[in-house]
Structures are given as C-alpha cells and as structure tokens.
PDB file of N, CA and C in Angstrom:
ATOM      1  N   UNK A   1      14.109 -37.618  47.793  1.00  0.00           N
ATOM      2  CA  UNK A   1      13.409 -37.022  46.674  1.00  0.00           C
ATOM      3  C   UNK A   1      14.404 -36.749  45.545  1.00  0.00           C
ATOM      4  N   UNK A   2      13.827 -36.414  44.347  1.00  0.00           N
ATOM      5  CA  UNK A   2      14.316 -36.806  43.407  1.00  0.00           C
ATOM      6  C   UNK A   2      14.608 -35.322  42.719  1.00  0.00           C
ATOM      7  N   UNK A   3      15.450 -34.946  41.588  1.00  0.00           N
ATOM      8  CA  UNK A   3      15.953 -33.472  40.828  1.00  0.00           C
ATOM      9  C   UNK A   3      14.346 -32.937  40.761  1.00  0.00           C
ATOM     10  N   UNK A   4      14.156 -31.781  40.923  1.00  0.00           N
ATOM     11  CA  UNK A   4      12.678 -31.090  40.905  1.00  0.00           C
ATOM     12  C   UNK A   4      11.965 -31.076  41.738  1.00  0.00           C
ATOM     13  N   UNK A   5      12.311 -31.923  43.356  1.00  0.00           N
ATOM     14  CA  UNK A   5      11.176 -31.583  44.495  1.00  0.00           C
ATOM     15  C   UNK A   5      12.597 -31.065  45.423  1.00  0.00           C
ATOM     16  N   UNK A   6      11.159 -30.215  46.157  1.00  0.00           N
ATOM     17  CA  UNK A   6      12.379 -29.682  47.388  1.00  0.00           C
ATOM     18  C   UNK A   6      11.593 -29.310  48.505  1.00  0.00           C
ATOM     19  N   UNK A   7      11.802 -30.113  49.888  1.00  0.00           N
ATOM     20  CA  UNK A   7      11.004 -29.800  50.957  1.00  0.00           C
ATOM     21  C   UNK A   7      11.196 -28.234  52.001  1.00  0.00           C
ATOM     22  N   UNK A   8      10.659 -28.116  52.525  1.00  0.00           N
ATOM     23  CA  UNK A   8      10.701 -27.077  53.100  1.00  0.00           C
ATOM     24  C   UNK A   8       9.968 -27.319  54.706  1.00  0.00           C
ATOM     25  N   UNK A   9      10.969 -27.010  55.724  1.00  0.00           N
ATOM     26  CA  UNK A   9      10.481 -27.544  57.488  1.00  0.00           C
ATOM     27  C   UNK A   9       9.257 -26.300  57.927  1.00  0.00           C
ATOM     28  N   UNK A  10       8.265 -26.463  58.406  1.00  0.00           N
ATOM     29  CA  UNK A  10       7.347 -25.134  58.369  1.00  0.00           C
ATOM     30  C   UNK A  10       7.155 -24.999  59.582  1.00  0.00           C
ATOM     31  N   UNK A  11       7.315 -26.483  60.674  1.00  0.00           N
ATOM     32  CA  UNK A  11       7.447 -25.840  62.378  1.00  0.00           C
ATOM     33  C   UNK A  11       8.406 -26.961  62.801  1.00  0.00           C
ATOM     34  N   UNK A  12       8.757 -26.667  63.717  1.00  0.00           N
ATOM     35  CA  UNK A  12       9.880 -27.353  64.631  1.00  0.00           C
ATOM     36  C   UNK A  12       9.084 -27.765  66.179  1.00  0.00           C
ATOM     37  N   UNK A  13       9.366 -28.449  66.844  1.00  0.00           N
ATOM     38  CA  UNK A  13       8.763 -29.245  67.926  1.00  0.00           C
ATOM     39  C   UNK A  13       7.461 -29.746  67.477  1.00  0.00           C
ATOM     40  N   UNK A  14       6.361 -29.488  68.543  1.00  0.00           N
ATOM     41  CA  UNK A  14       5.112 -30.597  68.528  1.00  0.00           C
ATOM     42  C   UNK A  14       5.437 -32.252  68.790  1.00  0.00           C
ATOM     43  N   UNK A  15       4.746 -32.687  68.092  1.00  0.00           N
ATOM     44  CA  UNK A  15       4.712 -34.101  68.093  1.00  0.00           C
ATOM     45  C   UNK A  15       5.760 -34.568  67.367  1.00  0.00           C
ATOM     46  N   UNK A  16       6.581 -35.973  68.214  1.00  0.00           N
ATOM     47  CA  UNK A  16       7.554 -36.422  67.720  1.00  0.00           C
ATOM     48  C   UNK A  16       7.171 -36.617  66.505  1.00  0.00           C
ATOM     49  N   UNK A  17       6.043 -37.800  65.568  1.00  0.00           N
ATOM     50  CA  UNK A  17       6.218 -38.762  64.981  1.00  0.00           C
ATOM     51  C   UNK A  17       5.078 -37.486  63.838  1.00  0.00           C
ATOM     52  N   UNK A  18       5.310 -36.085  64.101  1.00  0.00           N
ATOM     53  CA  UNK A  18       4.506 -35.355  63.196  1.00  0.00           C
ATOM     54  C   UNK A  18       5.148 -34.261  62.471  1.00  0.00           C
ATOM     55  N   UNK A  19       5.483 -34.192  60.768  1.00  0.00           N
ATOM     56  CA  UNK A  19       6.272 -32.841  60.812  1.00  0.00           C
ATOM     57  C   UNK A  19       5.745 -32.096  59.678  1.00  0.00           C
ATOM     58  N   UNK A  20       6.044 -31.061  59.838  1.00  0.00           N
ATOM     59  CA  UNK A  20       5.147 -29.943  59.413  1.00  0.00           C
ATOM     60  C   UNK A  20       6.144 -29.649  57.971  1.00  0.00           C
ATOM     61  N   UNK A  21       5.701 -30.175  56.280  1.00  0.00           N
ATOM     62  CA  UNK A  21       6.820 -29.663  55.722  1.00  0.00           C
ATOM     63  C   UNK A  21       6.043 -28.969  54.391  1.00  0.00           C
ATOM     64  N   UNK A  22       6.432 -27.787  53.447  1.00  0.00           N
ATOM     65  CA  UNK A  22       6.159 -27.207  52.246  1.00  0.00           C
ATOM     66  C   UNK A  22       6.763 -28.535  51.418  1.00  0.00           C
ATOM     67  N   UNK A  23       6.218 -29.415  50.348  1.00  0.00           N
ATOM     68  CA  UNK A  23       6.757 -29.692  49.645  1.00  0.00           C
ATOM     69  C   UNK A  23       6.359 -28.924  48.091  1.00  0.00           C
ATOM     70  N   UNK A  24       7.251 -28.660  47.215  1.00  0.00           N
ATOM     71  CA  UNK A  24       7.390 -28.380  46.148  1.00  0.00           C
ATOM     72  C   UNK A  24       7.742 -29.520  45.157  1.00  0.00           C
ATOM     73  N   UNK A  25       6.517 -29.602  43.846  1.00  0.00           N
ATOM     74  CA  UNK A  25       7.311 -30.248  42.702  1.00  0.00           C
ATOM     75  C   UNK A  25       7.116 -29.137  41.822  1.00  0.00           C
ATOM     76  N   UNK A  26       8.222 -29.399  41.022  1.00  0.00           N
ATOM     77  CA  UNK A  26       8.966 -28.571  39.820  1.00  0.00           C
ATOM     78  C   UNK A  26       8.048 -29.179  38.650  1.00  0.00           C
ATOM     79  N   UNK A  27       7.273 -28.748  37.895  1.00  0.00           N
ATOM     80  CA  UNK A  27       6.767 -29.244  36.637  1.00  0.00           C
ATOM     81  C   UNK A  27       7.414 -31.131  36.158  1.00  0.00           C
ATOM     82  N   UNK A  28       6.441 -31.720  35.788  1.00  0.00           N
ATOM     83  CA  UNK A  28       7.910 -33.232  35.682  1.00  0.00           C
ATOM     84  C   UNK A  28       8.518 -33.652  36.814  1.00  0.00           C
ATOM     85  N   UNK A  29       8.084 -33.135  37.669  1.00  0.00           N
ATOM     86  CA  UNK A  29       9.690 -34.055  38.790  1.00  0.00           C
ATOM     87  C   UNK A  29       8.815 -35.157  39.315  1.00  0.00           C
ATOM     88  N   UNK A  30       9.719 -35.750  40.313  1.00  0.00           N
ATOM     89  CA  UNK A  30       9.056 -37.368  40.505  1.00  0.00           C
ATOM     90  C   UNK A  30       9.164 -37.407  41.674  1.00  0.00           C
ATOM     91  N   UNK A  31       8.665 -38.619  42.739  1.00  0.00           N
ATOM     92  CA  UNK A  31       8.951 -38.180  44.228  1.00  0.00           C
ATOM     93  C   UNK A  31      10.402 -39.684  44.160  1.00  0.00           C
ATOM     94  N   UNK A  32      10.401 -40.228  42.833  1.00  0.00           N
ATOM     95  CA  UNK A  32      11.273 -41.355  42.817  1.00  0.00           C
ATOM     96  C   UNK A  32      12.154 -40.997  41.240  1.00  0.00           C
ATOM     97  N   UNK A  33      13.478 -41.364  41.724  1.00  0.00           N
ATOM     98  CA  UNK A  33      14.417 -41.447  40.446  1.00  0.00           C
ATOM     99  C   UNK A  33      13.561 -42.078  38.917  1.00  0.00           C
ATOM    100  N   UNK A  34      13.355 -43.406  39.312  1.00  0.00           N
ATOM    101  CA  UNK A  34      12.558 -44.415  38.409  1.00  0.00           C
ATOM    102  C   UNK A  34      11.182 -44.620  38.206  1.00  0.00           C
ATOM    103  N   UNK A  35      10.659 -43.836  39.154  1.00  0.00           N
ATOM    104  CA  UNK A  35       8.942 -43.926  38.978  1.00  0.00           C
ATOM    105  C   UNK A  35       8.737 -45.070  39.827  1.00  0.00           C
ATOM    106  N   UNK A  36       9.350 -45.860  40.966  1.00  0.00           N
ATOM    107  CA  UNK A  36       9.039 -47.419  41.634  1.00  0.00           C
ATOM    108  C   UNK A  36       7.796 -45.739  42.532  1.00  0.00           C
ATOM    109  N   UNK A  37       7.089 -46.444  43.352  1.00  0.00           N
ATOM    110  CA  UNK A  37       6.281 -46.662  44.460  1.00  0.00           C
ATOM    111  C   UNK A  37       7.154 -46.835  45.922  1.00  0.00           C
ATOM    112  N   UNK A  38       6.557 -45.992  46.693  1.00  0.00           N
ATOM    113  CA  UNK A  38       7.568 -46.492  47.652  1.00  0.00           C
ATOM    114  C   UNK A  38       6.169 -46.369  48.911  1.00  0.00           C
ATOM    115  N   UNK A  39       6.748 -46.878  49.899  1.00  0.00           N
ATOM    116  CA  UNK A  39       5.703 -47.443  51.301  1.00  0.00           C
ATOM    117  C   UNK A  39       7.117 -46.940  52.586  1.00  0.00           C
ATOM    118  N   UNK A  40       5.892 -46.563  53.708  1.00  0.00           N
ATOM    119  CA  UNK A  40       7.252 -46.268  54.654  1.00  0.00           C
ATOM    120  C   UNK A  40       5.791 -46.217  55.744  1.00  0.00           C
ATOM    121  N   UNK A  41       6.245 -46.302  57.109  1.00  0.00           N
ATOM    122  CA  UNK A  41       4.785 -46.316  58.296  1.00  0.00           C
ATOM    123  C   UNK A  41       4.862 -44.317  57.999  1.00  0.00           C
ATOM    124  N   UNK A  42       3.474 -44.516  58.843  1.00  0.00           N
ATOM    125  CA  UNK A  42       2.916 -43.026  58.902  1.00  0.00           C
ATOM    126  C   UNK A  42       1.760 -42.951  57.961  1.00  0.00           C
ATOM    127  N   UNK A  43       1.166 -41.705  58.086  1.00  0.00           N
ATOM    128  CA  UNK A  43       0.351 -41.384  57.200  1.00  0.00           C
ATOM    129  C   UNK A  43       0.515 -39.744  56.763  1.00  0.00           C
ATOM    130  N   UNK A  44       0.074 -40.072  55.454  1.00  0.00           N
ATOM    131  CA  UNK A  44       0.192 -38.377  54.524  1.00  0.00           C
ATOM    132  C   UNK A  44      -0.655 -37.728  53.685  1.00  0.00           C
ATOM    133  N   UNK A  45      -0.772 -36.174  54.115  1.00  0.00           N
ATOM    134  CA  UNK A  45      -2.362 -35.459  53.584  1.00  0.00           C
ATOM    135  C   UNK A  45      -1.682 -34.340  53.096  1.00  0.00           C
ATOM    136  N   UNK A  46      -2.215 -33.590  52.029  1.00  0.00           N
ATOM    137  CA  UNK A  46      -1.807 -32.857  51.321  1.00  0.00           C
ATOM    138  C   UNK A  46      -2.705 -31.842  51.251  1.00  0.00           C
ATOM    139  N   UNK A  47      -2.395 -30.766  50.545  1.00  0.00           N
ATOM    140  CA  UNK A  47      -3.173 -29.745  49.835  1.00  0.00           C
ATOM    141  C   UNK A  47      -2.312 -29.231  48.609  1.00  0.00           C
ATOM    142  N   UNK A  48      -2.698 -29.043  47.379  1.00  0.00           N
ATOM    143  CA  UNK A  48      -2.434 -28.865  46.112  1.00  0.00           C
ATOM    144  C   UNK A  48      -2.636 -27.540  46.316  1.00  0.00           C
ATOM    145  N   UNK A  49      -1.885 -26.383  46.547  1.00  0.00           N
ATOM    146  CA  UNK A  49      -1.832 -24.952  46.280  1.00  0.00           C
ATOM    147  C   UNK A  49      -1.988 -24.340  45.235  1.00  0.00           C
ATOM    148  N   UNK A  50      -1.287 -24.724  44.286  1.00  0.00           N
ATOM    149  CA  UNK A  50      -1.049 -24.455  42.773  1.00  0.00           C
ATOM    150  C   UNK A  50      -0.679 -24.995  41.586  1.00  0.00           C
ATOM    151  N   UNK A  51      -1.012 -25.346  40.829  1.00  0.00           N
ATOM    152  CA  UNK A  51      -1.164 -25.832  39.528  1.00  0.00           C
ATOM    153  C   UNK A  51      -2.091 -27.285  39.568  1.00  0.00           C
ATOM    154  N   UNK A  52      -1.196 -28.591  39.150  1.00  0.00           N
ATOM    155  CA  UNK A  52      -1.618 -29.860  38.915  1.00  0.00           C
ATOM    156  C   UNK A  52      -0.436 -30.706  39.526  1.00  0.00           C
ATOM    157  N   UNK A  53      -1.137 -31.964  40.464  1.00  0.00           N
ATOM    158  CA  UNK A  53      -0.473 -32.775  40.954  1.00  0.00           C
ATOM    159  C   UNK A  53      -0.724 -34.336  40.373  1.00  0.00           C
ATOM    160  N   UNK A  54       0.018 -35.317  39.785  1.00  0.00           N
ATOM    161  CA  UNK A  54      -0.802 -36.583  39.692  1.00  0.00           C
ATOM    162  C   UNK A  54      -0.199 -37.321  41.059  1.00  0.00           C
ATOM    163  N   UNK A  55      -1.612 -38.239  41.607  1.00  0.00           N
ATOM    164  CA  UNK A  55      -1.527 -38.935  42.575  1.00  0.00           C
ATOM    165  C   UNK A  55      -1.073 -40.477  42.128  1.00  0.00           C
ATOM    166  N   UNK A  56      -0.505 -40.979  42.475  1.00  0.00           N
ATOM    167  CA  UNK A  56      -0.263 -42.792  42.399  1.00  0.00           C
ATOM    168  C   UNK A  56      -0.372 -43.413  43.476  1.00  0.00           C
ATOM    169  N   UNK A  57      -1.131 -43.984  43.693  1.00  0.00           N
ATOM    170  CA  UNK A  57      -1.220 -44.681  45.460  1.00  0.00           C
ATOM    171  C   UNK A  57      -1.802 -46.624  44.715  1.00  0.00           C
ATOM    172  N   UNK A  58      -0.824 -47.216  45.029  1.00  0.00           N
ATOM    173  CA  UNK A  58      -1.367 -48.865  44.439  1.00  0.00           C
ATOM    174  C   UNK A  58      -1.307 -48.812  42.465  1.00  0.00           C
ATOM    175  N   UNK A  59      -2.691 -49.181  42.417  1.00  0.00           N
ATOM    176  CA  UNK A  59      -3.163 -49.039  40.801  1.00  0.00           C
ATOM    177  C   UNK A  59      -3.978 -48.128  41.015  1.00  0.00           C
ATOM    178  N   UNK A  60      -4.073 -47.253  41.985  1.00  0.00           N
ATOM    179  CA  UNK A  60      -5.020 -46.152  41.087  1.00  0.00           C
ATOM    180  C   UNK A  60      -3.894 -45.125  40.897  1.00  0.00           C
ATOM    181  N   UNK A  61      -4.665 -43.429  40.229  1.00  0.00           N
ATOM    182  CA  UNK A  61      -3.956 -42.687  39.612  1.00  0.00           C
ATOM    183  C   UNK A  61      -4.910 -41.472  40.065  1.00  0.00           C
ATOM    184  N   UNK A  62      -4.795 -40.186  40.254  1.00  0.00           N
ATOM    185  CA  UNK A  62      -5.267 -39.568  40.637  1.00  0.00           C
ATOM    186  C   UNK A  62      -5.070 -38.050  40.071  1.00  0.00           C
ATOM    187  N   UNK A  63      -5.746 -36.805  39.394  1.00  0.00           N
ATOM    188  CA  UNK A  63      -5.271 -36.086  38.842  1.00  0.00           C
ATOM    189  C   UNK A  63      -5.729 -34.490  40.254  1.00  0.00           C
ATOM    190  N   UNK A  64      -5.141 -34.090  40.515  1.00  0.00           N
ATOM    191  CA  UNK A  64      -5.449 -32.784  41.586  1.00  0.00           C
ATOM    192  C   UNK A  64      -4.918 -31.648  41.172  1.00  0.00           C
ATOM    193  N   UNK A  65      -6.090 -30.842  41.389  1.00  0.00           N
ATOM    194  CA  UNK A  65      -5.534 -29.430  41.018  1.00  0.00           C
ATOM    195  C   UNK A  65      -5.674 -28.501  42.556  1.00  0.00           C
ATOM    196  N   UNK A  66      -5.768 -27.297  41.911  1.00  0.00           N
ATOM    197  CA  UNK A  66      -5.370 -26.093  43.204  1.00  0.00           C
ATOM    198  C   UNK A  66      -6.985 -25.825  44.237  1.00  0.00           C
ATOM    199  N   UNK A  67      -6.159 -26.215  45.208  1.00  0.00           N
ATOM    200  CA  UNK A  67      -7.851 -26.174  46.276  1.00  0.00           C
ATOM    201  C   UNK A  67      -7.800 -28.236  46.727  1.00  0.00           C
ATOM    202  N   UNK A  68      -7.662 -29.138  45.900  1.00  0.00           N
ATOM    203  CA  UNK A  68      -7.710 -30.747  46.333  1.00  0.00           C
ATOM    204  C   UNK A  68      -6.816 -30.604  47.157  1.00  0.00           C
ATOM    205  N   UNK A  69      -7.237 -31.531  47.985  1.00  0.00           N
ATOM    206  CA  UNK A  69      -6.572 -32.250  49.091  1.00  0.00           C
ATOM    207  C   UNK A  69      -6.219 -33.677  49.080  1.00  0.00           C
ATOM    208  N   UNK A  70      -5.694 -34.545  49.721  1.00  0.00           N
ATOM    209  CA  UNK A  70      -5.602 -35.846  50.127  1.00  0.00           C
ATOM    210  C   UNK A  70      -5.373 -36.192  51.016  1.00  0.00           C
ATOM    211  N   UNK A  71      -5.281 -37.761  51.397  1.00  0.00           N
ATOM    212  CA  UNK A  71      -4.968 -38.450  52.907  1.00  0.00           C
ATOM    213  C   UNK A  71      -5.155 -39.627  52.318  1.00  0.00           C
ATOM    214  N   UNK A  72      -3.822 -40.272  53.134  1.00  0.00           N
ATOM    215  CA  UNK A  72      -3.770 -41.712  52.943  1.00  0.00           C
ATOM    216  C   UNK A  72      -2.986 -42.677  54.071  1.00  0.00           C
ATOM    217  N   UNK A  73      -3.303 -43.359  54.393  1.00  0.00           N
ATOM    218  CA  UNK A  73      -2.101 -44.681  55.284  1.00  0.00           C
ATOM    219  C   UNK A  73      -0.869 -45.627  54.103  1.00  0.00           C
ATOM    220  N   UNK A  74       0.041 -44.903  54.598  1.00  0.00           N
ATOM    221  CA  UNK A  74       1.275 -44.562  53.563  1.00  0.00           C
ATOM    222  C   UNK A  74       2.173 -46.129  53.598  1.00  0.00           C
ATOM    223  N   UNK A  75       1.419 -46.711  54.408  1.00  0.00           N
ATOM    224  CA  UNK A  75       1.834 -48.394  54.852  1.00  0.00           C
ATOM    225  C   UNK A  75       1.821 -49.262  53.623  1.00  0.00           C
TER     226      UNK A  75
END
C-alpha cells in the first residue's frame, strides 16, 4: 500500500487463508503508487465506516459512502 493507507491486524489465528484487517485511507491515498489495478487469488468485502470510498474493480467505478459494503473475487 501506498503513502495514506495503513492496515491494521484485528484477530490472529482462525483460518489460514482468512485475515481479519482495519484498513484505513487517508483522504487521496491510493491502494497503488500509480493508480495500475492490481489482481492477486482470494476474495475481498468491505464496509465503508466513514466518509467516501471510490471503488475500481475492471472498467467499472464505484462511489461508497458510510453504511456500503462490498464483495468481490479479487482474481
């Protein structure tokens, strides 16, 4: 992750291939230096706590505020 996000571990054990983390973005920050897209196996669901998040998944674009959720196959 890139200047402005910062994860946070929220449980330890459970499931190997499952982890429990707070992520934070900072107003502006990016989850990439350059804005590329990135793909990795697994899948990832969110909840937007507070303020505004934009989503990018492919060509779409997605705008979320506090209370949205998501889920996606991150493949």
């Amino acid at each position: 992750m890139t200047k402005g996000v910062t994860w946070q571990k929220l449980a330890n054990g459970g499931l190997p291939a499952l982890d429990s983390l707070l992520i934070s973005y900072e107003p502006g920050a990016c989850s990439t230096a350059d804005g590329t897209l990135e793909r990795h196996s697994g899948y990832e669901w969110g909840l937007v706590v507070e303020g505004e998040l934009t989503l990018l998944l492919d060509f779409d674009q997605w705008t979320l505020r506090a209370g949205d959720s998501f889920a996606f196959d991150s493949l």
